[in-house]
PDBML (XML) file of the C-alpha atoms, coordinates in Angstrom:
<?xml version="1.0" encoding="UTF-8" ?>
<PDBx:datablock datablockName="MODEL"
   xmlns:PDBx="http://pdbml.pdb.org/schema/pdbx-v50.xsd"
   xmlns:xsi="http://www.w3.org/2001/XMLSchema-instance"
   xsi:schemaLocation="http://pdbml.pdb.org/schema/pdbx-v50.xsd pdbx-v50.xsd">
   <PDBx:atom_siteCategory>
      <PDBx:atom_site id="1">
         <PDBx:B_iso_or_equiv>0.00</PDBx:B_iso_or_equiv>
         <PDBx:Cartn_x>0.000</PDBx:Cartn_x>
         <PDBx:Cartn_y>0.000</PDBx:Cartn_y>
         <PDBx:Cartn_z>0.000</PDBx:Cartn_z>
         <PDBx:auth_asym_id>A</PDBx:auth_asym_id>
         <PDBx:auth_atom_id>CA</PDBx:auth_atom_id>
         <PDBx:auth_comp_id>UNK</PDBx:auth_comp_id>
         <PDBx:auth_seq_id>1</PDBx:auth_seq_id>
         <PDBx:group_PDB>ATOM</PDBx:group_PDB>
         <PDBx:label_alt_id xsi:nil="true" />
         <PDBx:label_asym_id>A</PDBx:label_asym_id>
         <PDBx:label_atom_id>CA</PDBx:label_atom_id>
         <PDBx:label_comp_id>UNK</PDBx:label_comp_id>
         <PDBx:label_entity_id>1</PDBx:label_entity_id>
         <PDBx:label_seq_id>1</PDBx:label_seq_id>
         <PDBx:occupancy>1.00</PDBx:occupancy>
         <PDBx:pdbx_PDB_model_num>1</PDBx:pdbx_PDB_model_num>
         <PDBx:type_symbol>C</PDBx:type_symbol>
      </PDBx:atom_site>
      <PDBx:atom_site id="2">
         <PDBx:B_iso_or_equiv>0.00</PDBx:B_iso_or_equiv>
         <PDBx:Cartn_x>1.010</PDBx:Cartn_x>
         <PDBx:Cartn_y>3.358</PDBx:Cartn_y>
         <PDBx:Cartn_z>-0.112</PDBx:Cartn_z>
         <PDBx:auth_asym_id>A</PDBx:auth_asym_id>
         <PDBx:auth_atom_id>CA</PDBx:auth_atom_id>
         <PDBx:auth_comp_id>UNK</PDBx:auth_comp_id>
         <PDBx:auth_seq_id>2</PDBx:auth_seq_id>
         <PDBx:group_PDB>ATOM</PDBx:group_PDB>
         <PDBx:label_alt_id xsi:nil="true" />
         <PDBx:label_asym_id>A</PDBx:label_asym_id>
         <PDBx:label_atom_id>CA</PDBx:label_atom_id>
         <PDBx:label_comp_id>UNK</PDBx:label_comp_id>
         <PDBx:label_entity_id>1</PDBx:label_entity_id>
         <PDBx:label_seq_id>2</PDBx:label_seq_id>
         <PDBx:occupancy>1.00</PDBx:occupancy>
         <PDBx:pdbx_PDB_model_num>1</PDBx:pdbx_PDB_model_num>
         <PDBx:type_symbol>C</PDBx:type_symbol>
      </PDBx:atom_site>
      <PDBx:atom_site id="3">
         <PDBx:B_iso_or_equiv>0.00</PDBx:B_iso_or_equiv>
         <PDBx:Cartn_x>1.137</PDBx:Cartn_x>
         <PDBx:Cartn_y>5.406</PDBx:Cartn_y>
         <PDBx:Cartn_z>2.607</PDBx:Cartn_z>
         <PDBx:auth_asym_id>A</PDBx:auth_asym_id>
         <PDBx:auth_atom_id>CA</PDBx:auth_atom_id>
         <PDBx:auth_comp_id>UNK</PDBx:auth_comp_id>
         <PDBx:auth_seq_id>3</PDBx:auth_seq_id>
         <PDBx:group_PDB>ATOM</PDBx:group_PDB>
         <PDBx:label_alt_id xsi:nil="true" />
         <PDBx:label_asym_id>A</PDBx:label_asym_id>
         <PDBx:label_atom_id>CA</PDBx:label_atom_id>
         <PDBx:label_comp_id>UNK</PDBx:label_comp_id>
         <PDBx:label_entity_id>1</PDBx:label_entity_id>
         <PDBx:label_seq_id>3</PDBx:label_seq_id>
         <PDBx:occupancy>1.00</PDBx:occupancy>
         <PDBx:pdbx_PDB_model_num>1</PDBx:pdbx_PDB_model_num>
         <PDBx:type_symbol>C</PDBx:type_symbol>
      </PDBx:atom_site>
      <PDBx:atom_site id="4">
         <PDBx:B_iso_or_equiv>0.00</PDBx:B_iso_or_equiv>
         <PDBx:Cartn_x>-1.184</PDBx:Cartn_x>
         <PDBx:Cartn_y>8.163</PDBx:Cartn_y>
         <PDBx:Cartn_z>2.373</PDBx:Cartn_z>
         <PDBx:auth_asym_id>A</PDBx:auth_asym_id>
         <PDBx:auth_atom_id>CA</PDBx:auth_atom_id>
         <PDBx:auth_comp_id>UNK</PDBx:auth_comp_id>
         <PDBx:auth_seq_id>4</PDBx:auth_seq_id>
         <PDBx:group_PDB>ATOM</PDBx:group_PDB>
         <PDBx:label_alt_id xsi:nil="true" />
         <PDBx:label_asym_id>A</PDBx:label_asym_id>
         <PDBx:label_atom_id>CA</PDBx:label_atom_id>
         <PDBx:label_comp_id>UNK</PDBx:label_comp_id>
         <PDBx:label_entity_id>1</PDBx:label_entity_id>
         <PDBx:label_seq_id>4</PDBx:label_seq_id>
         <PDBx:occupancy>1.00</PDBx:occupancy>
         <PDBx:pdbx_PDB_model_num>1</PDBx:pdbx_PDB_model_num>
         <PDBx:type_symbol>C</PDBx:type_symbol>
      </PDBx:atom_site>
      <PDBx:atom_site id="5">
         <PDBx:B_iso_or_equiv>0.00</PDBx:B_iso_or_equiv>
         <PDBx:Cartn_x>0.146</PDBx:Cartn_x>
         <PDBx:Cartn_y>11.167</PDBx:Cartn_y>
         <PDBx:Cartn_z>3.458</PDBx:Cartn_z>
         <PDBx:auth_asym_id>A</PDBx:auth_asym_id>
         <PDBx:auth_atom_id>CA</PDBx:auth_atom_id>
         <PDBx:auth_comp_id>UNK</PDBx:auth_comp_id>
         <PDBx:auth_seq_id>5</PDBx:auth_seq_id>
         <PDBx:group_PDB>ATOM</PDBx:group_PDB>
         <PDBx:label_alt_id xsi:nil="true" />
         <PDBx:label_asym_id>A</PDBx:label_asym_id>
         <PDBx:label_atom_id>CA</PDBx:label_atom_id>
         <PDBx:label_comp_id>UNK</PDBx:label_comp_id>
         <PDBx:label_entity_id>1</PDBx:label_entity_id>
         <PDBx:label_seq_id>5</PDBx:label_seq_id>
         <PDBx:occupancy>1.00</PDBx:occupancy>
         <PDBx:pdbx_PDB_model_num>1</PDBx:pdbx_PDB_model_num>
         <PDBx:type_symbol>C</PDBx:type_symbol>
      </PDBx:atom_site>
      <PDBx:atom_site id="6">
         <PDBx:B_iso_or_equiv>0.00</PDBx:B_iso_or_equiv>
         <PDBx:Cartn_x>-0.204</PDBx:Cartn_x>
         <PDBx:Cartn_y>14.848</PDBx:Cartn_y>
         <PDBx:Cartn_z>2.550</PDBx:Cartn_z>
         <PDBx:auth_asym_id>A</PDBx:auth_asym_id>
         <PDBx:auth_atom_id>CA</PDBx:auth_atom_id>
         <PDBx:auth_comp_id>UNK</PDBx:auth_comp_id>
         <PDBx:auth_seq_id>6</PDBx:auth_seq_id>
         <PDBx:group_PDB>ATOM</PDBx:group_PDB>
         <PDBx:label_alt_id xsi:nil="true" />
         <PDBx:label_asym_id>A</PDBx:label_asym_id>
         <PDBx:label_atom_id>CA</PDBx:label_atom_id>
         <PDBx:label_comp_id>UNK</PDBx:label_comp_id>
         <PDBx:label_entity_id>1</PDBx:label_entity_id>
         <PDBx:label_seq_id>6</PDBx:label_seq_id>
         <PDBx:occupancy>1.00</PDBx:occupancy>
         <PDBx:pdbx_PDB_model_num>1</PDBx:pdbx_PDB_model_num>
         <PDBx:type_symbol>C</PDBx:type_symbol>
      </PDBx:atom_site>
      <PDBx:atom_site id="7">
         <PDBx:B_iso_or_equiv>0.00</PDBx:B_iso_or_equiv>
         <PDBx:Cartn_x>2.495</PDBx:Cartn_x>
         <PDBx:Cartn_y>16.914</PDBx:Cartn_y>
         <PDBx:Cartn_z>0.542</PDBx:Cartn_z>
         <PDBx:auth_asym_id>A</PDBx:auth_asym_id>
         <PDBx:auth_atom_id>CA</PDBx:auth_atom_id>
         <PDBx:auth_comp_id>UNK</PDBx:auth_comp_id>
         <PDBx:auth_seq_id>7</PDBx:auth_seq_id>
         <PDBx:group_PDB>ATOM</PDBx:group_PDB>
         <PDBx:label_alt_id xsi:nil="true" />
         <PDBx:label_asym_id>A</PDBx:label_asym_id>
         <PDBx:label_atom_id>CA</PDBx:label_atom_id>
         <PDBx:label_comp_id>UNK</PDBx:label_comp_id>
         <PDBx:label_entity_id>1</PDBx:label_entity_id>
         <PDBx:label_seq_id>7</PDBx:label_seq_id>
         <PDBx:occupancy>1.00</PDBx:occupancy>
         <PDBx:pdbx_PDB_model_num>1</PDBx:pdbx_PDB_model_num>
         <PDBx:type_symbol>C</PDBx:type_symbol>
      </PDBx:atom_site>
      <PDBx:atom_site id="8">
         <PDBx:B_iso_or_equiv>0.00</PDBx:B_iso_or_equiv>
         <PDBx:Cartn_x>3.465</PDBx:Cartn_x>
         <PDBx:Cartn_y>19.610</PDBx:Cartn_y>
         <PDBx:Cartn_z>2.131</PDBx:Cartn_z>
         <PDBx:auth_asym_id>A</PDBx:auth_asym_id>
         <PDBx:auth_atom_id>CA</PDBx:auth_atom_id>
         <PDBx:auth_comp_id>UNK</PDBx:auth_comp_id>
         <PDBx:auth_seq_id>8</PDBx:auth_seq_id>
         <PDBx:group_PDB>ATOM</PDBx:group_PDB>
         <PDBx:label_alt_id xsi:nil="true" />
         <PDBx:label_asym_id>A</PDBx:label_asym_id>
         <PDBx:label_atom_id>CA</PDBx:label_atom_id>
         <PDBx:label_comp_id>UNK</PDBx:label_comp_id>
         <PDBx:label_entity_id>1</PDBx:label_entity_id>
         <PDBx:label_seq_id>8</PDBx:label_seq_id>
         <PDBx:occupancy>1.00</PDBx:occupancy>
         <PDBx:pdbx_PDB_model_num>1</PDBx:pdbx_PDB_model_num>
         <PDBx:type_symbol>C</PDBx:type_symbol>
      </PDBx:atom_site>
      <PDBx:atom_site id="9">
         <PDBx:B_iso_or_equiv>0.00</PDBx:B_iso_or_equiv>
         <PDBx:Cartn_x>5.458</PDBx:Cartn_x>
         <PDBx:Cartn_y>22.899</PDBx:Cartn_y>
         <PDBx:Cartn_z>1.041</PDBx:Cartn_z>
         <PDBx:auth_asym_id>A</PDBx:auth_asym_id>
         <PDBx:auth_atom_id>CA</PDBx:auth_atom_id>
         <PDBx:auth_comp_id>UNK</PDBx:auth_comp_id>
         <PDBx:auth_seq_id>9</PDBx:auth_seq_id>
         <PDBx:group_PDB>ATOM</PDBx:group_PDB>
         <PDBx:label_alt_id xsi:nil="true" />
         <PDBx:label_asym_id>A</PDBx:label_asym_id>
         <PDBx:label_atom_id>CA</PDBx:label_atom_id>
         <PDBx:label_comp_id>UNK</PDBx:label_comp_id>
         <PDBx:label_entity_id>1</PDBx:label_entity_id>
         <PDBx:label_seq_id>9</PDBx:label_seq_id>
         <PDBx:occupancy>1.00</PDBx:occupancy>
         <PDBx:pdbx_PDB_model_num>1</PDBx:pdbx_PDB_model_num>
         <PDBx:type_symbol>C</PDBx:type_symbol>
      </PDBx:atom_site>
      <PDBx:atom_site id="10">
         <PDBx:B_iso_or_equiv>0.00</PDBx:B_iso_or_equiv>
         <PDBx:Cartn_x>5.860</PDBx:Cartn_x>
         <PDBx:Cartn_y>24.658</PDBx:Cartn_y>
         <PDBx:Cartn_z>-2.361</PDBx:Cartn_z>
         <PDBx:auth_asym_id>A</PDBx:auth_asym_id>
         <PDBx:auth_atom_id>CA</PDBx:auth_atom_id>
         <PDBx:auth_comp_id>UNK</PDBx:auth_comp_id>
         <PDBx:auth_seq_id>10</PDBx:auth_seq_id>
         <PDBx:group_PDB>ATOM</PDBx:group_PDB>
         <PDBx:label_alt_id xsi:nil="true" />
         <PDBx:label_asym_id>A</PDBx:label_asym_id>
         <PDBx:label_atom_id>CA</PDBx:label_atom_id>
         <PDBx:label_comp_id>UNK</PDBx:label_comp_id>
         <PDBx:label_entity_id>1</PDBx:label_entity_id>
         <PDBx:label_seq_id>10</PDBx:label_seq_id>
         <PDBx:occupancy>1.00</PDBx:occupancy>
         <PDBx:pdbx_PDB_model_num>1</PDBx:pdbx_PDB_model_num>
         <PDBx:type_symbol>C</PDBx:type_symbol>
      </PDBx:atom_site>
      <PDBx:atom_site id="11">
         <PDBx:B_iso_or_equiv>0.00</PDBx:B_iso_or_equiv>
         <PDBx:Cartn_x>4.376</PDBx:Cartn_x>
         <PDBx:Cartn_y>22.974</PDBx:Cartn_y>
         <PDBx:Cartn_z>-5.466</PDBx:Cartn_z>
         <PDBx:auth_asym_id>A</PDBx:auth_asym_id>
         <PDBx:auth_atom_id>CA</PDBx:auth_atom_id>
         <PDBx:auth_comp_id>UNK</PDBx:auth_comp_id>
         <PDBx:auth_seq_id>11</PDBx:auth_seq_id>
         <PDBx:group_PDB>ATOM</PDBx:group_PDB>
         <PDBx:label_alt_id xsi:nil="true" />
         <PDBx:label_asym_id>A</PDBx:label_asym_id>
         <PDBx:label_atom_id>CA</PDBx:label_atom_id>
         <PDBx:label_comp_id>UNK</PDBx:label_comp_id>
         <PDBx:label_entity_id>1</PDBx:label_entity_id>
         <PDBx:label_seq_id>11</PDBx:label_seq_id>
         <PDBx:occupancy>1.00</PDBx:occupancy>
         <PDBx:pdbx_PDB_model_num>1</PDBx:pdbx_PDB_model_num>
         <PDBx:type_symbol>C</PDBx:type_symbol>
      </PDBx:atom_site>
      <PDBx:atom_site id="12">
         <PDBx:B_iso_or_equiv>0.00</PDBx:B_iso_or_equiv>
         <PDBx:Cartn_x>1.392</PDBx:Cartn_x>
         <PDBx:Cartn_y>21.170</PDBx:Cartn_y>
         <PDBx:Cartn_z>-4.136</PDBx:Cartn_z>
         <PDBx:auth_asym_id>A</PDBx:auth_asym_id>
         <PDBx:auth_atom_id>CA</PDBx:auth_atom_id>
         <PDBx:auth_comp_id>UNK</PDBx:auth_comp_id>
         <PDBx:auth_seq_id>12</PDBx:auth_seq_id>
         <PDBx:group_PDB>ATOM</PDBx:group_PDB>
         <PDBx:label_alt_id xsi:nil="true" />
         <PDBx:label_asym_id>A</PDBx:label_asym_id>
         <PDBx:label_atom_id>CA</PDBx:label_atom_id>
         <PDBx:label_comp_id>UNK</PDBx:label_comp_id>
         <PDBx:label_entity_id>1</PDBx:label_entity_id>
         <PDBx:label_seq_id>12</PDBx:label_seq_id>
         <PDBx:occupancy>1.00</PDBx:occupancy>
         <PDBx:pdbx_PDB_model_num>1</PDBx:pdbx_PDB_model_num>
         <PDBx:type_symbol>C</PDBx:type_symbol>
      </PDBx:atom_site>
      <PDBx:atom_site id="13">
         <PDBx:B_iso_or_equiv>0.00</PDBx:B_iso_or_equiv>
         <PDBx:Cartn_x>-0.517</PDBx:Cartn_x>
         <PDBx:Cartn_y>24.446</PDBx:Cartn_y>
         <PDBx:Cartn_z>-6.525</PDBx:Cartn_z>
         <PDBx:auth_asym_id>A</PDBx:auth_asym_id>
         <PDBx:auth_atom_id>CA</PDBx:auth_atom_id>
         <PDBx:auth_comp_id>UNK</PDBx:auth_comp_id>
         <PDBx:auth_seq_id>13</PDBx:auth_seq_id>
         <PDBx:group_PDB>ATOM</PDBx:group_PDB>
         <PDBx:label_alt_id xsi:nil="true" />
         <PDBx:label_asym_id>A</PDBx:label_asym_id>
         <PDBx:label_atom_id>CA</PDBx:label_atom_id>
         <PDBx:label_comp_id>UNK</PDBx:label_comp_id>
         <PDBx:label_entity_id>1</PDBx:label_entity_id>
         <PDBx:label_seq_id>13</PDBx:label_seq_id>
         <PDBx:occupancy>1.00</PDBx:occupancy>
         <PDBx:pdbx_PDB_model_num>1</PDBx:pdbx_PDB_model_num>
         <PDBx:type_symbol>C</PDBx:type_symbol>
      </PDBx:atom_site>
      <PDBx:atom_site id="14">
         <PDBx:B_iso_or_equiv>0.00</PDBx:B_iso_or_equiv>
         <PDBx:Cartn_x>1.231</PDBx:Cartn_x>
         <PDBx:Cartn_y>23.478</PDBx:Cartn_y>
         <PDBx:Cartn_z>-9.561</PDBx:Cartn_z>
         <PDBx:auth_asym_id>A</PDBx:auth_asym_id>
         <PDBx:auth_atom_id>CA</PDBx:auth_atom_id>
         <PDBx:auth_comp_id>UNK</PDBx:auth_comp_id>
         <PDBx:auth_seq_id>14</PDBx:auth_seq_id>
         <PDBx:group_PDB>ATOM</PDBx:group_PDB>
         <PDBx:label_alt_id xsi:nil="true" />
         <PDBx:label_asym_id>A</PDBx:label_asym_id>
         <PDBx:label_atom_id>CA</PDBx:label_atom_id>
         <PDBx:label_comp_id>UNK</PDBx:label_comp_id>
         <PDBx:label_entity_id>1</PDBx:label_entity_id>
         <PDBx:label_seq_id>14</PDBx:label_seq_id>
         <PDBx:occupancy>1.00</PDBx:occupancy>
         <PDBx:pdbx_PDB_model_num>1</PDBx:pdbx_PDB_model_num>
         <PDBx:type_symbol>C</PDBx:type_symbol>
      </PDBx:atom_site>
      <PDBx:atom_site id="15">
         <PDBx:B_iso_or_equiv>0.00</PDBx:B_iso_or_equiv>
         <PDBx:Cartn_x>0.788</PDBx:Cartn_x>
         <PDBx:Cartn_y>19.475</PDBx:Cartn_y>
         <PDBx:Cartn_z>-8.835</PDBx:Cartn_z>
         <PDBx:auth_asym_id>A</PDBx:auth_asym_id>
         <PDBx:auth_atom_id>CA</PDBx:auth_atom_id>
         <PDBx:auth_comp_id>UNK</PDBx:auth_comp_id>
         <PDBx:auth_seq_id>15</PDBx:auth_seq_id>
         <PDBx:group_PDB>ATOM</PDBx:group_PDB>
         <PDBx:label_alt_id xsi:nil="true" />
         <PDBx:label_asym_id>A</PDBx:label_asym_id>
         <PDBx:label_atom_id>CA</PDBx:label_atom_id>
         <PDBx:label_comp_id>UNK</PDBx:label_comp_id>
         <PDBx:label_entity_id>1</PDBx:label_entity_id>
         <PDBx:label_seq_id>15</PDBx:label_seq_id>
         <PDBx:occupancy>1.00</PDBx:occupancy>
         <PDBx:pdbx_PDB_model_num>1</PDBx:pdbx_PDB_model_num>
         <PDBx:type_symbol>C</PDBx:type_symbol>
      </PDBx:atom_site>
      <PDBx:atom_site id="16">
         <PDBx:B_iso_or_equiv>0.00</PDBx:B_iso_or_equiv>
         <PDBx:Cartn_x>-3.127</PDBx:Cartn_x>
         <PDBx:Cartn_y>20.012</PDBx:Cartn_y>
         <PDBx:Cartn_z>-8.474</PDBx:Cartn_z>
         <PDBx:auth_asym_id>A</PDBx:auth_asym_id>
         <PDBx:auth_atom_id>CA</PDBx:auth_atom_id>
         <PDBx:auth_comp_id>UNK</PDBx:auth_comp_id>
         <PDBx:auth_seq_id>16</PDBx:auth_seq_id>
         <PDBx:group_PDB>ATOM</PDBx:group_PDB>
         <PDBx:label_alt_id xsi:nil="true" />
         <PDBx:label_asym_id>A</PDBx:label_asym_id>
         <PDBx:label_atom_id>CA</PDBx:label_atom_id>
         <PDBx:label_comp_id>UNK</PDBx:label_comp_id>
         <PDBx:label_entity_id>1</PDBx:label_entity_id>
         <PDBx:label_seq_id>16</PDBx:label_seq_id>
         <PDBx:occupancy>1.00</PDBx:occupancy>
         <PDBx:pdbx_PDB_model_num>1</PDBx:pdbx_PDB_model_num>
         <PDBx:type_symbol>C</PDBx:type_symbol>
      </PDBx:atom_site>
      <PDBx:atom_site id="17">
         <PDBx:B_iso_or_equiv>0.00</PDBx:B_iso_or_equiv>
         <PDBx:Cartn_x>-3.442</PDBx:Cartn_x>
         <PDBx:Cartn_y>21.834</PDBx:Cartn_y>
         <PDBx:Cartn_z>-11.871</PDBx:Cartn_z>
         <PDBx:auth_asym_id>A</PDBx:auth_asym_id>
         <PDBx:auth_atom_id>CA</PDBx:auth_atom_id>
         <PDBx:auth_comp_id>UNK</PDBx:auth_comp_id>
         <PDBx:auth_seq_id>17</PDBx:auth_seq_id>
         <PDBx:group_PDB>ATOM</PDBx:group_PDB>
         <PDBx:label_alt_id xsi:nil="true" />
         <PDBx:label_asym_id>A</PDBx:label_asym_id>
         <PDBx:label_atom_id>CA</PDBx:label_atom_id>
         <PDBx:label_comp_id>UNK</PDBx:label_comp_id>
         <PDBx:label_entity_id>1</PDBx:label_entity_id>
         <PDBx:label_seq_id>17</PDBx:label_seq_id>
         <PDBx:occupancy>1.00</PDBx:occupancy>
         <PDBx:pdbx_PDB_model_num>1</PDBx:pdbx_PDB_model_num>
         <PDBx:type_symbol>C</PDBx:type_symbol>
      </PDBx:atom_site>
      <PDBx:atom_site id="18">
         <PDBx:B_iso_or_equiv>0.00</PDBx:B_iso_or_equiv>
         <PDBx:Cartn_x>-1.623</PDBx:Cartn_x>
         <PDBx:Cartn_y>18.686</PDBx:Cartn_y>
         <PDBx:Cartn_z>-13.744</PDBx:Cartn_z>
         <PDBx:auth_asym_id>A</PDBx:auth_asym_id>
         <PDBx:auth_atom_id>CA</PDBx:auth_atom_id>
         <PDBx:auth_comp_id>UNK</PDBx:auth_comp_id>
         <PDBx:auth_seq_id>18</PDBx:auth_seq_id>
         <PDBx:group_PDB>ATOM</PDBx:group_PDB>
         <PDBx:label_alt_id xsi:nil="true" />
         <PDBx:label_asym_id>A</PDBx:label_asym_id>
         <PDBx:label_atom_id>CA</PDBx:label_atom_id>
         <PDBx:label_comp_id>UNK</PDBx:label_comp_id>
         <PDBx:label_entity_id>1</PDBx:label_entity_id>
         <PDBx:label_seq_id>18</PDBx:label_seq_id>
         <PDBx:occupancy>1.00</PDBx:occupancy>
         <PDBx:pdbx_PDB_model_num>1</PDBx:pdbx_PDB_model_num>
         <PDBx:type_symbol>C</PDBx:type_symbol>
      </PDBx:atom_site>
      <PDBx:atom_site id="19">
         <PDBx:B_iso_or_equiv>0.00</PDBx:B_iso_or_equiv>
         <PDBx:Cartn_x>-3.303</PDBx:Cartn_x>
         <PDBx:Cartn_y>15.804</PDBx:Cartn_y>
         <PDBx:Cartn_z>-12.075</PDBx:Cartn_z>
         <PDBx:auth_asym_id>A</PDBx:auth_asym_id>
         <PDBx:auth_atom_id>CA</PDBx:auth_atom_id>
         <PDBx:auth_comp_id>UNK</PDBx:auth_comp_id>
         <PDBx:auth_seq_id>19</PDBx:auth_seq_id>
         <PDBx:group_PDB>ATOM</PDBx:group_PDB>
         <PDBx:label_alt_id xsi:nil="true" />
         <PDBx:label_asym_id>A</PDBx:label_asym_id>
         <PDBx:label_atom_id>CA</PDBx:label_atom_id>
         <PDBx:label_comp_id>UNK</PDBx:label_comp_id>
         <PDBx:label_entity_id>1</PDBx:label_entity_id>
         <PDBx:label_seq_id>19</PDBx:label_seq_id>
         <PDBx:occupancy>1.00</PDBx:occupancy>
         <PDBx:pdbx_PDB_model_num>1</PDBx:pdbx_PDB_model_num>
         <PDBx:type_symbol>C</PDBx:type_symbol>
      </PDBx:atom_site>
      <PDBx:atom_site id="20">
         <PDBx:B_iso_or_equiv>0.00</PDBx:B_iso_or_equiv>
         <PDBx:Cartn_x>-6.453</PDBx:Cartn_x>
         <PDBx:Cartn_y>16.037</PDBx:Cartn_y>
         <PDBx:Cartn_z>-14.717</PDBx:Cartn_z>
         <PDBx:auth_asym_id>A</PDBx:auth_asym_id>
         <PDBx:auth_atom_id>CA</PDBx:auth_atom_id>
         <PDBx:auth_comp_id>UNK</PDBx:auth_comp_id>
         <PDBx:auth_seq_id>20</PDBx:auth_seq_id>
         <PDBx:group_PDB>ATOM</PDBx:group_PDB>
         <PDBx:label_alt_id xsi:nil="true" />
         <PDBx:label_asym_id>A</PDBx:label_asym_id>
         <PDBx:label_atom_id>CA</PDBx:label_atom_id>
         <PDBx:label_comp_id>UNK</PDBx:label_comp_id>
         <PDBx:label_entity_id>1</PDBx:label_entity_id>
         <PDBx:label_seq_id>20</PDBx:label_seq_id>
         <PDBx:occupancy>1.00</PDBx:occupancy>
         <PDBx:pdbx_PDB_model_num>1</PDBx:pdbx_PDB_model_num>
         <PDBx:type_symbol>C</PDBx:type_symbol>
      </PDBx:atom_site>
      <PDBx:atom_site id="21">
         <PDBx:B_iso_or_equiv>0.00</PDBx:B_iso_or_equiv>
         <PDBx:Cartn_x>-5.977</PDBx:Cartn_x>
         <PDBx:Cartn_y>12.776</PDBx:Cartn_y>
         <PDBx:Cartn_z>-15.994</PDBx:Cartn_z>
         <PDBx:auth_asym_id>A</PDBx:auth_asym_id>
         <PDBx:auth_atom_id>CA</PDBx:auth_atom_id>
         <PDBx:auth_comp_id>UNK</PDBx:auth_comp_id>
         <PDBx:auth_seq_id>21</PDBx:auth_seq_id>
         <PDBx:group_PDB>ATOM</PDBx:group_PDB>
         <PDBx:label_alt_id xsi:nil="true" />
         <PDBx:label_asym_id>A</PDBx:label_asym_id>
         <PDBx:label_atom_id>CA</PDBx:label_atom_id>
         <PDBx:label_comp_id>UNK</PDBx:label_comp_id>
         <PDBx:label_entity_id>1</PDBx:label_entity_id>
         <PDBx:label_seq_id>21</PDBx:label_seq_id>
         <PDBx:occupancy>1.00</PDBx:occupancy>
         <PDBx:pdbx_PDB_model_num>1</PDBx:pdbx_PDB_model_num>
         <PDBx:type_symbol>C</PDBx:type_symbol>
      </PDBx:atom_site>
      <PDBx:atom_site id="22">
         <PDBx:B_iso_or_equiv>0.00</PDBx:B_iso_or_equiv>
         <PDBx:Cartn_x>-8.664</PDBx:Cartn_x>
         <PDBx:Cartn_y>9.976</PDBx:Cartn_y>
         <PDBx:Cartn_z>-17.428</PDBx:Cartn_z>
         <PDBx:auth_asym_id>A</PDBx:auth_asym_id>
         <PDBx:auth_atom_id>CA</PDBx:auth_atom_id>
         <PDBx:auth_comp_id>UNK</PDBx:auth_comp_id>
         <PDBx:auth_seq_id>22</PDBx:auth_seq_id>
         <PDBx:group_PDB>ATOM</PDBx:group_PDB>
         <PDBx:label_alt_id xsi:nil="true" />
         <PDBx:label_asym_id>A</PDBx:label_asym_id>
         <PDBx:label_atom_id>CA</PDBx:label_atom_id>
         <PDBx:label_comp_id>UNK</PDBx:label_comp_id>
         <PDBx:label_entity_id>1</PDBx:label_entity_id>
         <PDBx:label_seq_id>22</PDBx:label_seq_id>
         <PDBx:occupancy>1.00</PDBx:occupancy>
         <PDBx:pdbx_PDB_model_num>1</PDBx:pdbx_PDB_model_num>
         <PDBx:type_symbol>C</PDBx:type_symbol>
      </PDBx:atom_site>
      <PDBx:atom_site id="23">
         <PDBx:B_iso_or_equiv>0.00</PDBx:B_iso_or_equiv>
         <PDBx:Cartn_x>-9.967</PDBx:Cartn_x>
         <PDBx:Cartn_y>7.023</PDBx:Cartn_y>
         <PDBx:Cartn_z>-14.742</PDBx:Cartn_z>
         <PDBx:auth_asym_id>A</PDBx:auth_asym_id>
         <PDBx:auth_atom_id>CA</PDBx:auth_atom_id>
         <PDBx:auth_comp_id>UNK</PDBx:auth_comp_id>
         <PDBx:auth_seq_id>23</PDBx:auth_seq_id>
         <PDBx:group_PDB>ATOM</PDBx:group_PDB>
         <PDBx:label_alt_id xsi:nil="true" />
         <PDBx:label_asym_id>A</PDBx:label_asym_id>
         <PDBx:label_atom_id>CA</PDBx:label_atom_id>
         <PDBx:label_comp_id>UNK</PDBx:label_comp_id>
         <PDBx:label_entity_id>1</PDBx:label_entity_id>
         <PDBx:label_seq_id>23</PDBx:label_seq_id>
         <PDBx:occupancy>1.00</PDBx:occupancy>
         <PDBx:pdbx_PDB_model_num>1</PDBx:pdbx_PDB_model_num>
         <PDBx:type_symbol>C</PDBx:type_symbol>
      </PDBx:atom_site>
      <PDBx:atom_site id="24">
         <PDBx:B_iso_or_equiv>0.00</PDBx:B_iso_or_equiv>
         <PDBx:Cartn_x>-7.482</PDBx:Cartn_x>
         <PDBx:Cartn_y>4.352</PDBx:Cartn_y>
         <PDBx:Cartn_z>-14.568</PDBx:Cartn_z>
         <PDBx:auth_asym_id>A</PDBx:auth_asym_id>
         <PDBx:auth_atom_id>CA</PDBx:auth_atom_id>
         <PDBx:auth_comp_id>UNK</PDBx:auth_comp_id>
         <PDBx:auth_seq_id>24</PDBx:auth_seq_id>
         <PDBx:group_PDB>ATOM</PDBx:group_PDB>
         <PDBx:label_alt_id xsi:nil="true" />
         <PDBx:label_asym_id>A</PDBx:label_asym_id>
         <PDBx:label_atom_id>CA</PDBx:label_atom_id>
         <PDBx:label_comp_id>UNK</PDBx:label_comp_id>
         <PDBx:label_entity_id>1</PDBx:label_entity_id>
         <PDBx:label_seq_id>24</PDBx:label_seq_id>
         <PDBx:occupancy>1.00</PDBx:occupancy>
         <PDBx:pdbx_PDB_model_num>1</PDBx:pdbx_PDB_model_num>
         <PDBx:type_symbol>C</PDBx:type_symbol>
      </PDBx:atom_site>
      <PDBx:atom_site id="25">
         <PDBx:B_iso_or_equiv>0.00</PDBx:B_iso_or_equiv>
         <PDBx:Cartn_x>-4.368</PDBx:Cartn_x>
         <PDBx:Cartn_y>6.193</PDBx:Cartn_y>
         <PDBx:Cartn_z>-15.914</PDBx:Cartn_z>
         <PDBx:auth_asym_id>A</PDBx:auth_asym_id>
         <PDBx:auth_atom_id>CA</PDBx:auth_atom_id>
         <PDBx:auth_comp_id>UNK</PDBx:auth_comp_id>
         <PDBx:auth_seq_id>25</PDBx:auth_seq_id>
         <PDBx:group_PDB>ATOM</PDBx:group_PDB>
         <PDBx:label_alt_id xsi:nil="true" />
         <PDBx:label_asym_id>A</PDBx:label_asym_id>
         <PDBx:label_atom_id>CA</PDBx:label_atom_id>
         <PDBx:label_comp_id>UNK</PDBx:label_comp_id>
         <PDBx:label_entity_id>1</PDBx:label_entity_id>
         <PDBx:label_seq_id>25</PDBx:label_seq_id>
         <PDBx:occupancy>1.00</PDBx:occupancy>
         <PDBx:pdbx_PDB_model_num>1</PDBx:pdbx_PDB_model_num>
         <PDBx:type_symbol>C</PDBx:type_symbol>
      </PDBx:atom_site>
   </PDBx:atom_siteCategory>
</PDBx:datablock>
């Protein structure tokens, strides 16, 4: 499993705008 834990810190804005991806992927 992997452990689910929050990032933290500079980024996270510019992570959330790329993770738009199709089911499954």
């Amino acid at each position: 499993r992997v452990p689910d834990m929050p990032v933290k810190g500079e980024g996270v804005e510019r992570l959330q705008q790329v993770l738009h991806v199709p089911r499954h992927t």
